[in-house]
Protein backbone atom coordinates (compact mmCIF):
# COMPACT_ATOMS: atom_id res chain seq x y z
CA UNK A 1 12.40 -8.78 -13.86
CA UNK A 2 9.00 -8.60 -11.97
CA UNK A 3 9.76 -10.45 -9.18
CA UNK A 4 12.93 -8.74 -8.97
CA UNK A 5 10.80 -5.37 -9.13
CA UNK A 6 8.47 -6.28 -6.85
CA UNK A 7 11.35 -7.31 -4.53
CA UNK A 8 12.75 -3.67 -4.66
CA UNK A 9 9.57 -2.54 -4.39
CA UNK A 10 8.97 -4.40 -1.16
CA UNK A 11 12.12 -2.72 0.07
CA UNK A 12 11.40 0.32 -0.09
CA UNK A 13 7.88 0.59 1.40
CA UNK A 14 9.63 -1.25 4.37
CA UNK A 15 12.50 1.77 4.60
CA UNK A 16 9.01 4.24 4.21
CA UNK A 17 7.56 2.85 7.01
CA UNK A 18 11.15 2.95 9.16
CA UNK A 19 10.53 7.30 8.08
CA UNK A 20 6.90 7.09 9.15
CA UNK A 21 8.14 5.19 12.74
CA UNK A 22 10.86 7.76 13.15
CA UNK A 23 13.56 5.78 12.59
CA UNK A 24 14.86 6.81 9.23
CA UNK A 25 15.88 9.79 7.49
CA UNK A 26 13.00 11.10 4.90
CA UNK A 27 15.69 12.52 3.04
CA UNK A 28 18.03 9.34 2.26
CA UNK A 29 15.10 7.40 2.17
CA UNK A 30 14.17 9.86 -0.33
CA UNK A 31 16.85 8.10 -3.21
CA UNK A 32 15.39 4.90 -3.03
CA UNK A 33 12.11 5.48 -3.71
CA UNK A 34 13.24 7.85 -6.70
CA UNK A 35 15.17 4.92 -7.95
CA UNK A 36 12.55 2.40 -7.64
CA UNK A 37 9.57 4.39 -8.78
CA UNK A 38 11.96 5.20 -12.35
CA UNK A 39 11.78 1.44 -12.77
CA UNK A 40 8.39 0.76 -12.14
CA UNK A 41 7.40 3.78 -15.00
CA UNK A 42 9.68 2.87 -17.64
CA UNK A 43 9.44 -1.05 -16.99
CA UNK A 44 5.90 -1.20 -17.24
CA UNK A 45 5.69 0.93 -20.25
CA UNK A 46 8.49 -1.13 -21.51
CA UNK A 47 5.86 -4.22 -21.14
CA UNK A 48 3.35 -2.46 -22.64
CA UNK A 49 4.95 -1.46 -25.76
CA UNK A 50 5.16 -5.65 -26.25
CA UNK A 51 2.00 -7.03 -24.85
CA UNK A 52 -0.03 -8.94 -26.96
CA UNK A 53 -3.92 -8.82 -27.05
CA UNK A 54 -4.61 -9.79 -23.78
CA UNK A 55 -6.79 -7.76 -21.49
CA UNK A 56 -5.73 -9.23 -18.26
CA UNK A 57 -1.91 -8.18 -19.28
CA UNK A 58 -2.62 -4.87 -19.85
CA UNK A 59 -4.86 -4.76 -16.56
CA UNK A 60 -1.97 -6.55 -14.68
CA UNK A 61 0.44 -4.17 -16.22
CA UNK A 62 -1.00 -0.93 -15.36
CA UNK A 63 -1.22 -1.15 -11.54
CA UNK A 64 2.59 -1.24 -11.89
CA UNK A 65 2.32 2.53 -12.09
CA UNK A 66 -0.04 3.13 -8.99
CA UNK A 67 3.25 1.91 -6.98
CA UNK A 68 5.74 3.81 -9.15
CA UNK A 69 4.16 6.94 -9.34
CA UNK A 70 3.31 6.95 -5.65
CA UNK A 71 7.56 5.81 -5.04
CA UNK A 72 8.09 8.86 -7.54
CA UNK A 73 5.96 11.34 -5.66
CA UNK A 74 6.69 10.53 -2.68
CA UNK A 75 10.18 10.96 -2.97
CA UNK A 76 10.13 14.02 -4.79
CA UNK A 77 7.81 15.41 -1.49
CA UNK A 78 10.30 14.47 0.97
CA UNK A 79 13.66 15.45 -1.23
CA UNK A 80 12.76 19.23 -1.62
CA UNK A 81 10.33 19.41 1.08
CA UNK A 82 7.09 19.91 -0.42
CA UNK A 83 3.54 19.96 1.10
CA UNK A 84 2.09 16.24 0.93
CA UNK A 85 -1.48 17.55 0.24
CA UNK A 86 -0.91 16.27 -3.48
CA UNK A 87 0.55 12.95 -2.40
CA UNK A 88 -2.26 12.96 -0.37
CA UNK A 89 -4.73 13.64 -2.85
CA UNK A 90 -2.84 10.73 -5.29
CA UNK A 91 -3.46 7.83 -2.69
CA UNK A 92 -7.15 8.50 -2.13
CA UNK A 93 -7.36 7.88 -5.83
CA UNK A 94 -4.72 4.81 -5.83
CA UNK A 95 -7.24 3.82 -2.98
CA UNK A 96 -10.31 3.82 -4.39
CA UNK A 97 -8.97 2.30 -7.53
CA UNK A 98 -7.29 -0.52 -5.49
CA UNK A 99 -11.06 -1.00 -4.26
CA UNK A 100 -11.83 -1.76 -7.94
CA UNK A 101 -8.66 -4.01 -8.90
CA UNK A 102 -10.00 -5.97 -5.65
CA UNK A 103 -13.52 -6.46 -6.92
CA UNK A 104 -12.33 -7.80 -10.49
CA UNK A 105 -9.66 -9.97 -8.34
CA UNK A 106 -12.25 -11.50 -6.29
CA UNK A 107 -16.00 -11.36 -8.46
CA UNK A 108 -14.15 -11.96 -12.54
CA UNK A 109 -10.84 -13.30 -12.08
CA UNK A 110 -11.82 -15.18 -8.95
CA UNK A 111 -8.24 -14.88 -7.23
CA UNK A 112 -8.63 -14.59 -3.69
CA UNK A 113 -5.23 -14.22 -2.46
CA UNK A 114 -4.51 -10.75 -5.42
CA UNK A 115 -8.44 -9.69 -4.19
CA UNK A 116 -6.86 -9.64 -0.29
CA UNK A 117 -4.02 -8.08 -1.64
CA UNK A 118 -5.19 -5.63 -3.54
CA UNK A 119 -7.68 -4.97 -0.43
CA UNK A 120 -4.61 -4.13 2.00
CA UNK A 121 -3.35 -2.03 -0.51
CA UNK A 122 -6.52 0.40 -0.91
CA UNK A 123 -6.28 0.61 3.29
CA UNK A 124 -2.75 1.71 2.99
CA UNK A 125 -2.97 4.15 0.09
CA UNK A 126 -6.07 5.44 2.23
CA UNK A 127 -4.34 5.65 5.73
CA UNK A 128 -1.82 8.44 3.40
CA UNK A 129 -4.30 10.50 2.41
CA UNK A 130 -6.08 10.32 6.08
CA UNK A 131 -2.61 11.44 7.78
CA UNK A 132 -1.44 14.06 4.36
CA UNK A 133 -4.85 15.61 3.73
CA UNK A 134 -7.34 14.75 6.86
CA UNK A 135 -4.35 15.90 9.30
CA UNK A 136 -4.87 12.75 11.36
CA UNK A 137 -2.00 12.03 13.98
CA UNK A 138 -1.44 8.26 12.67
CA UNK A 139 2.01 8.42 11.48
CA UNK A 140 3.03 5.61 13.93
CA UNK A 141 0.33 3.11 12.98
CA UNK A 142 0.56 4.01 9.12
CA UNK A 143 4.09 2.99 9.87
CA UNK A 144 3.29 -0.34 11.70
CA UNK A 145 0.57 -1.26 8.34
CA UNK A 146 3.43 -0.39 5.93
CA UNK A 147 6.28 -1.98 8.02
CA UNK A 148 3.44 -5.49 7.97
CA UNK A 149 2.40 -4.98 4.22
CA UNK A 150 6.36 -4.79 3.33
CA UNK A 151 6.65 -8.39 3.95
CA UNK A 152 3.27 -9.70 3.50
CA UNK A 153 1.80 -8.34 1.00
CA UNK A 154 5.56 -7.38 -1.63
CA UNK A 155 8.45 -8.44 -0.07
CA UNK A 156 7.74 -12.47 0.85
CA UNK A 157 5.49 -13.11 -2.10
CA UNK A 158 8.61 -11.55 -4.34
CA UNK A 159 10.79 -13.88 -2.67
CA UNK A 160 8.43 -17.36 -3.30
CA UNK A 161 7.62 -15.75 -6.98
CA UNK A 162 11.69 -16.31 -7.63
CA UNK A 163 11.75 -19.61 -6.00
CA UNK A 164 8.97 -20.29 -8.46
CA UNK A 165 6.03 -21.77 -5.52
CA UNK A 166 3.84 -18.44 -5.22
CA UNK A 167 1.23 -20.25 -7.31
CA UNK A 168 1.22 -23.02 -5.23
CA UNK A 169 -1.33 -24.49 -3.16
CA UNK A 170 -0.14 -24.50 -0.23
CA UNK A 171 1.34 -21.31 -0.28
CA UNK A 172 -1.85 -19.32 -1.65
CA UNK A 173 -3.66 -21.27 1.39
CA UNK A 174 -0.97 -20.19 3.43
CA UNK A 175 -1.30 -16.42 2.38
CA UNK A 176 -5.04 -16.32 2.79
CA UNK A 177 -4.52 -17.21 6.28
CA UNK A 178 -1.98 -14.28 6.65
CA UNK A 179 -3.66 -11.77 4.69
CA UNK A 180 -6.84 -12.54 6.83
CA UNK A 181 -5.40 -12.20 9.57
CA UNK A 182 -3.57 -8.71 8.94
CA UNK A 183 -6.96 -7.53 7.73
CA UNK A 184 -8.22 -8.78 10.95
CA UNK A 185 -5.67 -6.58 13.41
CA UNK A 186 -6.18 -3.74 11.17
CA UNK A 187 -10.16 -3.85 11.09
CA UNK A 188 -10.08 -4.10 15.01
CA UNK A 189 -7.68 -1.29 15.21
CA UNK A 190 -9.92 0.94 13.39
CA UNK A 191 -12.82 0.09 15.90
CA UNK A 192 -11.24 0.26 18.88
CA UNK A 193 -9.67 3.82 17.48
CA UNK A 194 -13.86 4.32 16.66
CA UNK A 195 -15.12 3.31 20.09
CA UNK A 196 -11.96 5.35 22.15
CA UNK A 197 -13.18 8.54 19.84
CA UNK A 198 -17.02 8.36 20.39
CA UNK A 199 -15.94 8.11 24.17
CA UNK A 200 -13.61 10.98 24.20
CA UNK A 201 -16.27 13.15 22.35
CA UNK A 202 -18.85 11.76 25.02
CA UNK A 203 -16.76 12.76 27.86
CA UNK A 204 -15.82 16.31 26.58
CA UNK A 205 -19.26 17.44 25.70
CA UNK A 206 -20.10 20.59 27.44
CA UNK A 207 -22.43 20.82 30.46
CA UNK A 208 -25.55 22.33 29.80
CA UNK A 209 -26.99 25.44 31.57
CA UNK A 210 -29.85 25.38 33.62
């Protein structure tokens, strides 16, 4: 049922970023994330009403909500039209927490590929609350990270999760190389939007009086 989840789950931040590009309804796409975001709340408390002991479960287990709530929310904002200052708000926390699932990925658990994962997630949730709150004209490029973290990061590690090879070698090799180089394009995005910004603000400074 996880893999099947995260499969959905994959789907729908794909259709999101077809809204974000303009090329899908916000309404319609509305119902899916209402449907997927129910599953990922009452699945994952479904999981933890029958978890054992285990620490890492229940850690595992409750980042399930970060994406269902945010599905919920979302969906709920765009359905009856409501300001996205709260969404907004939401993601800058899902970010900075994804900062901290990241650090125990890479530093305790020592899994670089859910580290890089969890990494690409944070800059999502954070690219949200810069275009919701911040008022930041980067609906098109939020769009082009979601559309690119649909399949990388969800949708094609759901799919080798239900052929049962995500935890393979080569494929974990495999996905370092493609996180890397997503986090790459979007690091030299952000300086090149950085360097075109100083230069615009350089350019438009007023003349000074003699």
């Amino acid at each position: 049922m996880g893999s099947v989840g995260l499969l959905l789950s994959g789907a729908t931040l794909f259709l999101n970023s077809l809204v974000l590009l303009n090329k899908a309804n916000a309404k319609s796409a509305a119902l899916l994330n209402l449907f997927v975001g129910t599953l990922q709340i009452v699945f994952p408390i479904y999981l933890l009403m029958h978890l054992g002991a285990g620490k890492w479960e229940l850690f595992n287990t409750a980042s399930i909500f970060f994406f269902g709530i945010t599905y919920l929310y979302n969906g709920f904002t765009n359905l009856k039209g409501f300001n996205g200052t709260g969404l907004g708000w939401f993601s800058l926390w899902v970010s900075i927490m994804s900062v901290l699932w990241a650090f125990v990925n890479f530093a305790i658990i020592h899994d670089v590929v859910n580290g890089l994962l969890w990494v690409m997630w944070a800059y999502l949730w954070y690219l949200f609350f810069a275009g919701l709150v911040l008022g930041k004209k980067i609906e098109r490029y939020t769009g082009i990270v979601a559309m690119i973290q649909s399949w990388t990061t969800i949708t094609l590690p759901a799919f080798f999760m239900l052929l049962g090879i995500w935890q393979e070698t080569v494929i974990s090799n495999a996905w370092i190389v493609v996180l890397g180089a997503s986090i790459l394009y979007f690091v030299i995005h952000e300086v090149k939007a950085y360097v075109t910004n100083k230069r615009f603000q350089l350019f438009n400074q007023p003349e000074l009086k003699n």
